[in-house]
PDB file of N, CA and C in Angstrom:
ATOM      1  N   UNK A   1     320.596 117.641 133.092  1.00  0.00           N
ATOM      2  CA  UNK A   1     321.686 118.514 132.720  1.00  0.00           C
ATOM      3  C   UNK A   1     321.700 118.633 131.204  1.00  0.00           C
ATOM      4  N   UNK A   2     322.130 120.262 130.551  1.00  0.00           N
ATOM      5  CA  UNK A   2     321.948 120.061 129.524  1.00  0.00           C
ATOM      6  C   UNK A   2     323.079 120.401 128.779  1.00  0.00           C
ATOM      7  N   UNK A   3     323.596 119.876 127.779  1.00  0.00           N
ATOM      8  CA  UNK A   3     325.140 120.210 127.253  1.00  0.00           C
ATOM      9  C   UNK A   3     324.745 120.357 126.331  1.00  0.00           C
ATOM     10  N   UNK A   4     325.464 121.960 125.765  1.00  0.00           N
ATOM     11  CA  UNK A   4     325.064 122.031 124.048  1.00  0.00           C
ATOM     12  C   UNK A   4     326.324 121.710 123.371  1.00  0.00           C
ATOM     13  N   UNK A   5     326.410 121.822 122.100  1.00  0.00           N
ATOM     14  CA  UNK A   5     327.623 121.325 121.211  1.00  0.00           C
ATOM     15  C   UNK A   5     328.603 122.221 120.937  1.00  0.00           C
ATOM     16  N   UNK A   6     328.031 124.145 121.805  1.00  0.00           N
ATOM     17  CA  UNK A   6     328.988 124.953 121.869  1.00  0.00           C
ATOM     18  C   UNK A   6     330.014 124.553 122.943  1.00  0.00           C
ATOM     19  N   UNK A   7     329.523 123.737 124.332  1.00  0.00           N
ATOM     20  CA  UNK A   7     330.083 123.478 125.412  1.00  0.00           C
ATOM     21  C   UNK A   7     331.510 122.168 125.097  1.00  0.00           C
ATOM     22  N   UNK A   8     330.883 121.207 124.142  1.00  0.00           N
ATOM     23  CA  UNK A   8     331.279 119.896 123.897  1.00  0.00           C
ATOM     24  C   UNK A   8     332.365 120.880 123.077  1.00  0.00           C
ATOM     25  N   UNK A   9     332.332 121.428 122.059  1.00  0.00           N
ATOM     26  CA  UNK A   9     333.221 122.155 121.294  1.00  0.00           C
ATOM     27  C   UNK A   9     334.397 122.680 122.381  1.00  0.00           C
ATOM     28  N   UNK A  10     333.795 123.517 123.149  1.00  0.00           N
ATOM     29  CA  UNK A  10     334.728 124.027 124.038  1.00  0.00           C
ATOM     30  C   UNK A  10     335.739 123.143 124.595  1.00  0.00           C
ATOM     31  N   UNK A  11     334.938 122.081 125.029  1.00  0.00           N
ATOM     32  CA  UNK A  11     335.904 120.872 125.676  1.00  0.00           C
ATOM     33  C   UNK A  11     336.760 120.271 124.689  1.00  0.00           C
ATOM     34  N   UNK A  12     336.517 119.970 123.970  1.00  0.00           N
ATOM     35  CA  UNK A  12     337.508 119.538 122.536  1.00  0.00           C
ATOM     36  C   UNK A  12     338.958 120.560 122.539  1.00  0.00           C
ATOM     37  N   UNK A  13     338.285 121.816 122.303  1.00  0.00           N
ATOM     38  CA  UNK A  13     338.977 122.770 121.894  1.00  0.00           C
ATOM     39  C   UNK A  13     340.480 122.988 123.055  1.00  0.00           C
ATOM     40  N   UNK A  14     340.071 122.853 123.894  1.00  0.00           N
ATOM     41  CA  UNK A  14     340.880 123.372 125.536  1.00  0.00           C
ATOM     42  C   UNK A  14     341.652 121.820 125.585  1.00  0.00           C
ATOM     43  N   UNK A  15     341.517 120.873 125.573  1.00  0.00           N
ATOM     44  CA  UNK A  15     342.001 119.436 125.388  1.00  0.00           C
ATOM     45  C   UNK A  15     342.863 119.553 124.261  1.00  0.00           C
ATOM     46  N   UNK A  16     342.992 120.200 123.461  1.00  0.00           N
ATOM     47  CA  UNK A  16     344.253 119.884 121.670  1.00  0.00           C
ATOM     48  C   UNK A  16     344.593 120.952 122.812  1.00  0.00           C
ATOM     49  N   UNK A  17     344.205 122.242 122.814  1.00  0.00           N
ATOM     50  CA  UNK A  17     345.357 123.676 123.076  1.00  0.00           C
ATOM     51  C   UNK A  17     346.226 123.074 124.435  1.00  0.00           C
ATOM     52  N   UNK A  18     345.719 121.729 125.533  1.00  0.00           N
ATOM     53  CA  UNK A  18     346.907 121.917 126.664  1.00  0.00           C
ATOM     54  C   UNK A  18     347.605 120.865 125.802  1.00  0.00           C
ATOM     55  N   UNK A  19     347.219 120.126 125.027  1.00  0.00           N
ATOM     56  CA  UNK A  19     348.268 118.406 124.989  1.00  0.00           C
ATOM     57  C   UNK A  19     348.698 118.555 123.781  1.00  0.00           C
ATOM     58  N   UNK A  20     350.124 118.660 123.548  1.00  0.00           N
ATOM     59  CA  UNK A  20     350.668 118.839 122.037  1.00  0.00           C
ATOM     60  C   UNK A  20     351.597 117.622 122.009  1.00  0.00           C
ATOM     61  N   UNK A  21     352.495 117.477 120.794  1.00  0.00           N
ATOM     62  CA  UNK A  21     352.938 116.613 120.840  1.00  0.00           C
ATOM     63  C   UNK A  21     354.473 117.635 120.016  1.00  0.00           C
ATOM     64  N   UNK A  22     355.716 116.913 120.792  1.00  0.00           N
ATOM     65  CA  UNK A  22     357.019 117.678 120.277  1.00  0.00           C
ATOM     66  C   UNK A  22     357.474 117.156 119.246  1.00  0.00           C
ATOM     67  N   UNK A  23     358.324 117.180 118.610  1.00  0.00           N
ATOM     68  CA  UNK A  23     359.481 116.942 117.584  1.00  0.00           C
ATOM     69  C   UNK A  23     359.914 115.716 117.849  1.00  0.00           C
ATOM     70  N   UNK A  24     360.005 115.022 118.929  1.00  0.00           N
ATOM     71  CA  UNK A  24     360.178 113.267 119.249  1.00  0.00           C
ATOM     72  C   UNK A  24     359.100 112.465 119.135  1.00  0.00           C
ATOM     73  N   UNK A  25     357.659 113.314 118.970  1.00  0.00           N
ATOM     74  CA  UNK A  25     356.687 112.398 118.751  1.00  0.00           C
ATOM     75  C   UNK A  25     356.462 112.438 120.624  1.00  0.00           C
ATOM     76  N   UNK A  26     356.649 113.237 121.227  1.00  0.00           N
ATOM     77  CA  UNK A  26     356.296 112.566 122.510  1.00  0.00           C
ATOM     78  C   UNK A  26     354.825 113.735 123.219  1.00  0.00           C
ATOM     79  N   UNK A  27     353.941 113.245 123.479  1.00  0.00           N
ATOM     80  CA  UNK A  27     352.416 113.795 123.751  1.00  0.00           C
ATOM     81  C   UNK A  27     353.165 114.703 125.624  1.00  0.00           C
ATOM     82  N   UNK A  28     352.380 115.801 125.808  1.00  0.00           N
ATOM     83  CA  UNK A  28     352.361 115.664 126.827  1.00  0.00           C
ATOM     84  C   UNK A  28     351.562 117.331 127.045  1.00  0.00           C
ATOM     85  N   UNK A  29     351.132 117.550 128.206  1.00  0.00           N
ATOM     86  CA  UNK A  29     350.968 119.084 128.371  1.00  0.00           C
ATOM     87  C   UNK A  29     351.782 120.216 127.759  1.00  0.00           C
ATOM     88  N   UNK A  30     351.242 121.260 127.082  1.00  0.00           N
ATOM     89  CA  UNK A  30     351.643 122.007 126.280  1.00  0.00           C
ATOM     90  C   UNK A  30     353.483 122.467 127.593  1.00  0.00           C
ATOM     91  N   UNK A  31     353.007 123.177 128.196  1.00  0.00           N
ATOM     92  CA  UNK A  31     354.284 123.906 128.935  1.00  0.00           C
ATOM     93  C   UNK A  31     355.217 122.423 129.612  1.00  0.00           C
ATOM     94  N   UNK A  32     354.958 121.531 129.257  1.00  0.00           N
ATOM     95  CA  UNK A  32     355.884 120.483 129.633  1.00  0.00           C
ATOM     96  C   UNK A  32     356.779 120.096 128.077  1.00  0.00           C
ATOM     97  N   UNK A  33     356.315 119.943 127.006  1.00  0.00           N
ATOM     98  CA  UNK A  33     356.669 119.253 126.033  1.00  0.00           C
ATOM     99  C   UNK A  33     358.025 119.878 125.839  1.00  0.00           C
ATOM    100  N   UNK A  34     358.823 118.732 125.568  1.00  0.00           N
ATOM    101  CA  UNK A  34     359.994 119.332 124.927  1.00  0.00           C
ATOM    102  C   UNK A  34     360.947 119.490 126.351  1.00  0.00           C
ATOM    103  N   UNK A  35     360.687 119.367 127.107  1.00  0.00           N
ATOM    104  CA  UNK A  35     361.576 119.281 128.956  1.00  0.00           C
ATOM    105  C   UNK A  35     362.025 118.544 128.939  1.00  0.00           C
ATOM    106  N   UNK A  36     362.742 117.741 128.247  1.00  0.00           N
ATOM    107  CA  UNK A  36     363.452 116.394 129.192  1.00  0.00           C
ATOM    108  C   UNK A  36     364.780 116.744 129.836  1.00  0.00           C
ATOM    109  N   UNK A  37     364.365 116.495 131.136  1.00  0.00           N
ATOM    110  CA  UNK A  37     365.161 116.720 132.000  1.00  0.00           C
ATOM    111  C   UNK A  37     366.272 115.705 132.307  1.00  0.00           C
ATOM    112  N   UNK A  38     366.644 114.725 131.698  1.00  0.00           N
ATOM    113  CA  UNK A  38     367.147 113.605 131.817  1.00  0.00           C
ATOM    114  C   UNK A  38     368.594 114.422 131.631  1.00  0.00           C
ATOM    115  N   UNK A  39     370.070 114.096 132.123  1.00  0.00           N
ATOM    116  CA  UNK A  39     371.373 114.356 132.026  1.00  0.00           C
ATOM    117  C   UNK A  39     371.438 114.394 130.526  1.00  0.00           C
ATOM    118  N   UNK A  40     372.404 114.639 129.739  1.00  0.00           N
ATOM    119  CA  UNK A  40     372.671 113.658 128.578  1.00  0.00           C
ATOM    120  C   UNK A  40     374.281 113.342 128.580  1.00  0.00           C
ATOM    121  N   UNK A  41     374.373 112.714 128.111  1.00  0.00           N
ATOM    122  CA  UNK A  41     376.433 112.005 128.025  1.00  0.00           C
ATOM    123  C   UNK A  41     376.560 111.762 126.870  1.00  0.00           C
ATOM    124  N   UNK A  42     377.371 112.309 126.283  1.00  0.00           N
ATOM    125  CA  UNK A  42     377.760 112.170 124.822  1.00  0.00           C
ATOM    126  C   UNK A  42     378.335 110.591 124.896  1.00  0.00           C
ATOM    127  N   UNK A  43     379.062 110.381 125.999  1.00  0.00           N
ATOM    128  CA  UNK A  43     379.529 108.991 125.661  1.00  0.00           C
ATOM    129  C   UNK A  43     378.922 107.571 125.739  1.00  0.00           C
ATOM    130  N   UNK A  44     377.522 107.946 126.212  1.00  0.00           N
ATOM    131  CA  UNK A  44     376.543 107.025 125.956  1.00  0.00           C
ATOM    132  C   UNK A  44     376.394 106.892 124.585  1.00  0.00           C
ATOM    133  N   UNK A  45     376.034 105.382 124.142  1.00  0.00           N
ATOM    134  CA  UNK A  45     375.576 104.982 123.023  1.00  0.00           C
ATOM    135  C   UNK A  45     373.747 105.054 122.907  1.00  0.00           C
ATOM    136  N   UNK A  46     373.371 106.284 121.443  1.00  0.00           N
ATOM    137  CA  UNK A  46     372.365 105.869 121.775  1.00  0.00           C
ATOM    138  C   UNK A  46     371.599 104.784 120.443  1.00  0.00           C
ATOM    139  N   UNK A  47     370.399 104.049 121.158  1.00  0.00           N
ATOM    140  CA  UNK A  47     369.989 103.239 121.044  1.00  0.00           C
ATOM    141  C   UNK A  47     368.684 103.354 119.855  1.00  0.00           C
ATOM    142  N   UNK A  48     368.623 102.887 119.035  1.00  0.00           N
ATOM    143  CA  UNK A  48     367.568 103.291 118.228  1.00  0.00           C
ATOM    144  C   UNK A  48     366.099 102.771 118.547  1.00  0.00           C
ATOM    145  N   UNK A  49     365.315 103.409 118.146  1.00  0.00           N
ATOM    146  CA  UNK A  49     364.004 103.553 119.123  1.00  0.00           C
ATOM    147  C   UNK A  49     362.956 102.983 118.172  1.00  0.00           C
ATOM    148  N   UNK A  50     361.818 102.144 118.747  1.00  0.00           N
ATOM    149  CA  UNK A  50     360.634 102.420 117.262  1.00  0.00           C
ATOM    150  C   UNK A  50     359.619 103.395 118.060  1.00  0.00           C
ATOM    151  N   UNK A  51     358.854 103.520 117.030  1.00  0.00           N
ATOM    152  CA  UNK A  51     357.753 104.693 117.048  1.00  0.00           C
ATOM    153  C   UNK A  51     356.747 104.247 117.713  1.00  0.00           C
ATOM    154  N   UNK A  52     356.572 104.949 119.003  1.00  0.00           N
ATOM    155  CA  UNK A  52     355.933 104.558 119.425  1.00  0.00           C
ATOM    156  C   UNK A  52     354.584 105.509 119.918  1.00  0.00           C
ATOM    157  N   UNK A  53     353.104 105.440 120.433  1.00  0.00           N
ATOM    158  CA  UNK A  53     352.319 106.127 120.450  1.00  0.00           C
ATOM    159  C   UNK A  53     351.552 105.734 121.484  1.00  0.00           C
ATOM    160  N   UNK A  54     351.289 106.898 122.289  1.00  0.00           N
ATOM    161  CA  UNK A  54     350.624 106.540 123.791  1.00  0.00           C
ATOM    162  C   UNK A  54     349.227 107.891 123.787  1.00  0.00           C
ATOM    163  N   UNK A  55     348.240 106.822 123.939  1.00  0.00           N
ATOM    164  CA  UNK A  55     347.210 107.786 124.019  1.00  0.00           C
ATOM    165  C   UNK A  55     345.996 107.222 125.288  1.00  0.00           C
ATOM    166  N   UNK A  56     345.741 108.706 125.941  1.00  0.00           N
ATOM    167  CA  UNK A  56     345.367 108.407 127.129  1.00  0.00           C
ATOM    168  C   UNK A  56     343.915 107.895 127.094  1.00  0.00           C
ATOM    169  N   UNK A  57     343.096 107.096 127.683  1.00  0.00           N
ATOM    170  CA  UNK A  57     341.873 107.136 127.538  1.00  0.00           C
ATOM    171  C   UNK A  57     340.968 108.080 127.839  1.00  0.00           C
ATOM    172  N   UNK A  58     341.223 109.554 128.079  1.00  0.00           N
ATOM    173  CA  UNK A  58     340.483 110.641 127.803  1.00  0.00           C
ATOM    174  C   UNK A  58     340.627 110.738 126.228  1.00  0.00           C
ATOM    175  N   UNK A  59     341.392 110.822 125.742  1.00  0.00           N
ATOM    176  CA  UNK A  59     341.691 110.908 124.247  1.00  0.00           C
ATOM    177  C   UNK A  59     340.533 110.268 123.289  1.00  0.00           C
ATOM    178  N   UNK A  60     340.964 108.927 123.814  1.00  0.00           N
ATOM    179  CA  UNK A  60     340.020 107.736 123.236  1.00  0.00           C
ATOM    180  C   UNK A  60     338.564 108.584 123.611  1.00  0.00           C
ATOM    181  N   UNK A  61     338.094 108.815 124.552  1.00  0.00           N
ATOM    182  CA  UNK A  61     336.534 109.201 125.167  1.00  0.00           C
ATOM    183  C   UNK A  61     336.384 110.392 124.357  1.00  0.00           C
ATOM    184  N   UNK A  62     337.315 111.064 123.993  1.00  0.00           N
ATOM    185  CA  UNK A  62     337.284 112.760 123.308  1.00  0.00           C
ATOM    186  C   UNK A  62     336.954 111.993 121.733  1.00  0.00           C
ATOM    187  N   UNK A  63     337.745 111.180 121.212  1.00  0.00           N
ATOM    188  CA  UNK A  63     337.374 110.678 120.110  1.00  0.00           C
ATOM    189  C   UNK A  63     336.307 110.255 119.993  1.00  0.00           C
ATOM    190  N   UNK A  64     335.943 109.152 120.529  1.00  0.00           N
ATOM    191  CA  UNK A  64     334.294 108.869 120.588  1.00  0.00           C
ATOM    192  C   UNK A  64     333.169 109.811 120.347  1.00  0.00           C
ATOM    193  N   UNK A  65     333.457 110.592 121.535  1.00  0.00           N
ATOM    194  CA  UNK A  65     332.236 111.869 121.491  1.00  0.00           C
ATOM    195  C   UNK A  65     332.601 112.396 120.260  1.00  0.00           C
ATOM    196  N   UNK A  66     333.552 112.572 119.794  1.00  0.00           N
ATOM    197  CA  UNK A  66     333.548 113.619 118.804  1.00  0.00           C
ATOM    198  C   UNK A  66     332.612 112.985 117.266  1.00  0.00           C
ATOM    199  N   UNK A  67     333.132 111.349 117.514  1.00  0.00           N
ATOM    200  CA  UNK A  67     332.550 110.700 116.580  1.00  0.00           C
ATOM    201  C   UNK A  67     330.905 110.399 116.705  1.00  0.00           C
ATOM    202  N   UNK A  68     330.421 110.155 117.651  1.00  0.00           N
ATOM    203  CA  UNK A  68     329.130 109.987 117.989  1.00  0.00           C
ATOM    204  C   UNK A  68     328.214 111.622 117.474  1.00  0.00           C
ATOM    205  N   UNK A  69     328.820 112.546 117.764  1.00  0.00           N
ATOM    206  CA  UNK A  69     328.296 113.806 117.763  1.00  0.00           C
ATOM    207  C   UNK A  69     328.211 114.005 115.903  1.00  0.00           C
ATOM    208  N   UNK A  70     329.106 113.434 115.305  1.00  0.00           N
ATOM    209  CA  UNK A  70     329.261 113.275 113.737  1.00  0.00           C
ATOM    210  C   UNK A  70     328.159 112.242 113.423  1.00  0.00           C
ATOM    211  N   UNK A  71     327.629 111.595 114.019  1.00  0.00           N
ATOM    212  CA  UNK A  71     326.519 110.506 113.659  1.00  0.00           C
ATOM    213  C   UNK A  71     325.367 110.720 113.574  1.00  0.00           C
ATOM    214  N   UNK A  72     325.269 112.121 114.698  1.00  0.00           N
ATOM    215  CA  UNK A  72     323.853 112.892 114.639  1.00  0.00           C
ATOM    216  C   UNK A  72     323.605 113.171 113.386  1.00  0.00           C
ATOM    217  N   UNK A  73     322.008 112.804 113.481  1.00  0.00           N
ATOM    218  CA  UNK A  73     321.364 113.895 112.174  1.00  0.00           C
ATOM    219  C   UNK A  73     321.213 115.112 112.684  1.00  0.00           C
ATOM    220  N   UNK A  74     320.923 116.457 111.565  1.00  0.00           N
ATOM    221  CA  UNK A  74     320.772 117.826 111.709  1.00  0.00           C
ATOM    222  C   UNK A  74     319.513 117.830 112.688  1.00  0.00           C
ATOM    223  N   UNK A  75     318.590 117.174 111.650  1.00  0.00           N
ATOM    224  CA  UNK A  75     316.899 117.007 111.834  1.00  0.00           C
ATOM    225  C   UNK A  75     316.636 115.943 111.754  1.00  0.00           C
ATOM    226  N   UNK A  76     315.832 115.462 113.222  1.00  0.00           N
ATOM    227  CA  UNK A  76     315.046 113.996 113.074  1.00  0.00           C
ATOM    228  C   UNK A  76     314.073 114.487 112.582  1.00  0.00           C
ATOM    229  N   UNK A  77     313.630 113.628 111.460  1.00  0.00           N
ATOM    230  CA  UNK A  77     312.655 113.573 110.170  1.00  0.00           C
ATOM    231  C   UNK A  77     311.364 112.957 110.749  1.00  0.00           C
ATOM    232  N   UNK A  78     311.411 112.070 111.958  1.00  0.00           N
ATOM    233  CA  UNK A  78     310.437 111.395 112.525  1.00  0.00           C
ATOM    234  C   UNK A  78     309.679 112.881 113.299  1.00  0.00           C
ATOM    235  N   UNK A  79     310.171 113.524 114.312  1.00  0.00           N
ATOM    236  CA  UNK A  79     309.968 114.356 114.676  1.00  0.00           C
ATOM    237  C   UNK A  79     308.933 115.501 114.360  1.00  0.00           C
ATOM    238  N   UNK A  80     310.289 116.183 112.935  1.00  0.00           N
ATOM    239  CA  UNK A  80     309.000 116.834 112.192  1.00  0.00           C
ATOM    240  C   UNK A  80     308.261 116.429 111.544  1.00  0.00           C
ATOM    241  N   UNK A  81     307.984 115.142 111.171  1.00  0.00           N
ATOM    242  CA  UNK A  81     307.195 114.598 110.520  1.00  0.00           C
ATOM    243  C   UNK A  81     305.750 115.142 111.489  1.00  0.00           C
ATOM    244  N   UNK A  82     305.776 114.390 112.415  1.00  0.00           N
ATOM    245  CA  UNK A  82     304.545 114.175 113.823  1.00  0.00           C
ATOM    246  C   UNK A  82     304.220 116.017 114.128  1.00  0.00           C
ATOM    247  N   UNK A  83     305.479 116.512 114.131  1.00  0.00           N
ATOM    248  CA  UNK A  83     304.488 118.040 114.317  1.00  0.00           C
ATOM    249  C   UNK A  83     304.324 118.998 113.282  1.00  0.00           C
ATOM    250  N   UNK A  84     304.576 119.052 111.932  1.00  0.00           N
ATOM    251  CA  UNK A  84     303.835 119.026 111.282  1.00  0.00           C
ATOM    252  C   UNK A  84     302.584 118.495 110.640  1.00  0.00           C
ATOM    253  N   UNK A  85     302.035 117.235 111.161  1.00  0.00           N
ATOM    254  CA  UNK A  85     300.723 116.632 111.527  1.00  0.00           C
ATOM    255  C   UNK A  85     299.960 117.615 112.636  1.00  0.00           C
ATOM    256  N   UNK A  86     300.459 117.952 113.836  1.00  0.00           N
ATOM    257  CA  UNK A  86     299.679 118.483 114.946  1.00  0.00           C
ATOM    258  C   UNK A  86     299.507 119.786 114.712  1.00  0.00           C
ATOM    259  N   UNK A  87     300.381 120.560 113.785  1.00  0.00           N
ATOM    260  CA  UNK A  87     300.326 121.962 113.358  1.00  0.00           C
ATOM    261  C   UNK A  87     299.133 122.183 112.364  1.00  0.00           C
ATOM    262  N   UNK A  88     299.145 121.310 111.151  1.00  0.00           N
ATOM    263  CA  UNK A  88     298.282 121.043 110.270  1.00  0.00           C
ATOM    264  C   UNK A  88     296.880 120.836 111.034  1.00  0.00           C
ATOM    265  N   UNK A  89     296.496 120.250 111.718  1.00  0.00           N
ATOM    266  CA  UNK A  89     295.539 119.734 112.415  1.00  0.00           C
ATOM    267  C   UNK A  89     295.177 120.636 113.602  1.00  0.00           C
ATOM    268  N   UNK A  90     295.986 121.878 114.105  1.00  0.00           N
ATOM    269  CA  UNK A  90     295.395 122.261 114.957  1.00  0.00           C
ATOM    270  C   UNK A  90     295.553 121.686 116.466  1.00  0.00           C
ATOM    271  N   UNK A  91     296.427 120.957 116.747  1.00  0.00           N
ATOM    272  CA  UNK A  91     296.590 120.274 117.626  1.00  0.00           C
ATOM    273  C   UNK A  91     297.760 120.572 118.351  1.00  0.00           C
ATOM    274  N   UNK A  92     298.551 121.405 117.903  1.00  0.00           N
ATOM    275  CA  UNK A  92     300.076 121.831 118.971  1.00  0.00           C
ATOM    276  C   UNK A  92     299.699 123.080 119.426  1.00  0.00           C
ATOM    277  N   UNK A  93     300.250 122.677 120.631  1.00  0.00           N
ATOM    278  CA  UNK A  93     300.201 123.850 121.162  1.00  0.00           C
ATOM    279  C   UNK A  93     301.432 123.761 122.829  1.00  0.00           C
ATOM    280  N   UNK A  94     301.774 124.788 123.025  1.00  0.00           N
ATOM    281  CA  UNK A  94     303.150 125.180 123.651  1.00  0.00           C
ATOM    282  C   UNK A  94     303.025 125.969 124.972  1.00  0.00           C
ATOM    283  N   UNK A  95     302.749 125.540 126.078  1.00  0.00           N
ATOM    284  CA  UNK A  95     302.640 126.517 126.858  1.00  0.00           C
ATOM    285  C   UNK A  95     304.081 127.998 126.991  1.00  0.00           C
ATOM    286  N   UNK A  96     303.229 129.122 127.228  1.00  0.00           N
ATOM    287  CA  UNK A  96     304.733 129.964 126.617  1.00  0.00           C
ATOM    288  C   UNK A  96     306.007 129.998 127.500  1.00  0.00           C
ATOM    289  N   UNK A  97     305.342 130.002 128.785  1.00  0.00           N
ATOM    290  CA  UNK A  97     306.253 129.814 130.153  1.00  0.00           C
ATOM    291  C   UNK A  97     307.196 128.516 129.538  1.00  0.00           C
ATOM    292  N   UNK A  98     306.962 127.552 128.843  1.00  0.00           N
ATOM    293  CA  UNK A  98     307.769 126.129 128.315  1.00  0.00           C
ATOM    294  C   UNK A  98     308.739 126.759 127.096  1.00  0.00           C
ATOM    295  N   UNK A  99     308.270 127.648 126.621  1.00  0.00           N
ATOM    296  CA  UNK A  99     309.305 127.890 125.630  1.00  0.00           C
ATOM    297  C   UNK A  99     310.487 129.180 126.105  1.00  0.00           C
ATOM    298  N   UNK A 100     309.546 130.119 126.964  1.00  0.00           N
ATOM    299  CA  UNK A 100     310.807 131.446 127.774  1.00  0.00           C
ATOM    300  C   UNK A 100     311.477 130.276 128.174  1.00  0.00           C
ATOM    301  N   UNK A 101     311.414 129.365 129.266  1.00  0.00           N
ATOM    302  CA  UNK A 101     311.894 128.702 130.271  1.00  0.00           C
ATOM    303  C   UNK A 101     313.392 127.917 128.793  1.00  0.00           C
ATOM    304  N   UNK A 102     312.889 127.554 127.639  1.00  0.00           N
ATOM    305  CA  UNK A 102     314.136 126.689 127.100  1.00  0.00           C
ATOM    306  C   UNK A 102     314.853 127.603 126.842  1.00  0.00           C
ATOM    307  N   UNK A 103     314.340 128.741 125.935  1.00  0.00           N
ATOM    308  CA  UNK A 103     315.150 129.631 125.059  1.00  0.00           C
ATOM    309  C   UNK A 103     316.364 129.756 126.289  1.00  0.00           C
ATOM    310  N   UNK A 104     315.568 130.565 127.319  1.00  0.00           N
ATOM    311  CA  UNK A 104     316.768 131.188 128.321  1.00  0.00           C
ATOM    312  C   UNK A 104     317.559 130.182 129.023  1.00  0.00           C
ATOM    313  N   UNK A 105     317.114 129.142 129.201  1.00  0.00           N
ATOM    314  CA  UNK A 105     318.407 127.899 129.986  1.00  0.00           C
ATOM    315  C   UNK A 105     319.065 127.975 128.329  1.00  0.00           C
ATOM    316  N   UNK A 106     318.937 127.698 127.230  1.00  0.00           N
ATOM    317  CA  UNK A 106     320.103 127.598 126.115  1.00  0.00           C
ATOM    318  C   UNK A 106     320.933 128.681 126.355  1.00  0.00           C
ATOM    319  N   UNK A 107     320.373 129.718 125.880  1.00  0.00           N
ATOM    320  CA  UNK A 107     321.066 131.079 125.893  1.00  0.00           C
ATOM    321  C   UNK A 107     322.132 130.894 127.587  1.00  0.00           C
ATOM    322  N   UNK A 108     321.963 130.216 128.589  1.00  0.00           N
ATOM    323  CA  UNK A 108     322.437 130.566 129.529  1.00  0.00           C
ATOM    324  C   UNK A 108     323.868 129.079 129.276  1.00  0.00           C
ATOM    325  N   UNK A 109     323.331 128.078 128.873  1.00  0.00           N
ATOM    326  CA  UNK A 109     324.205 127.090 128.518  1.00  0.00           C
ATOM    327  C   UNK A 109     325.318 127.009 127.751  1.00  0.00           C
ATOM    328  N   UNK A 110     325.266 128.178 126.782  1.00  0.00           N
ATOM    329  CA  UNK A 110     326.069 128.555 125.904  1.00  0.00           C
ATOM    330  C   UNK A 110     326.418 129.444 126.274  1.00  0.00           C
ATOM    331  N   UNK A 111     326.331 130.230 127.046  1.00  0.00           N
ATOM    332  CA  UNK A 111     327.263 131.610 127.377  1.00  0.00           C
ATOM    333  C   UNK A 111     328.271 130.891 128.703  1.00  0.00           C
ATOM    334  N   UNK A 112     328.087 129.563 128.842  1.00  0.00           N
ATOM    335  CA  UNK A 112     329.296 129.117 129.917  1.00  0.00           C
ATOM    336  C   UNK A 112     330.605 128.306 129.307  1.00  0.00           C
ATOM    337  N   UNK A 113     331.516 129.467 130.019  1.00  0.00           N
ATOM    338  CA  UNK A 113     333.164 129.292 129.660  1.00  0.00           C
ATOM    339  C   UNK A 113     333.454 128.328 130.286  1.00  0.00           C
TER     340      UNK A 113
END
């Protein structure tokens, strides 16, 4: 399976736009935030609160990836190192059916919503 970093982007992107966080500091799905449905009674005493922060372990996993994906290099240097040796030398070579076959699975990987 192949995931490009337009896809990973996407997923990032759709993850902040549903989960916001309101004016109490409280996280939750965008069309939920800010609902509390709870009664209220003025003649309740209320209670002072500390700050508190709840984050789901998708969050945590969204962070990670996001950080791991920041760790990549642009260009492995090892890489082109070795085929610019086989280019120089006469020695690479690509069957073309191997390269239609990537271009178009990318092109097809990235055009999914």
């Amino acid at each position: 399976m192949m995931i490009s970093k337009t896809e990973i982007n996407q997923v990032i992107r759709e993850y902040s736009r549903q989960t916001t966080v309101d004016a109490a500091g409280r996280t939750g799905a965008a069309e939920n935030v800010g609902t509390d449905k709870r009664p209220r009674n003025k003649a309740t005493a209320v209670k002072p609160q500390s700050d508190q922060v709840d984050v789901s372990s998708l969050a945590h996993e969204v962070a990670k990836v996001k950080e791991a994906i920041k760790s990549l290099p642009d260009v492995r240097a090892d890489k082109v190192a070795a085929l610019k040796e086989q280019v120089a030398a006469g020695r690479y070579h690509v069957p073309a059916a191997d390269i239609a076959e990537q271009m178009i699975g990318r092109n097809l990987a990235d055009r999914i919503k």
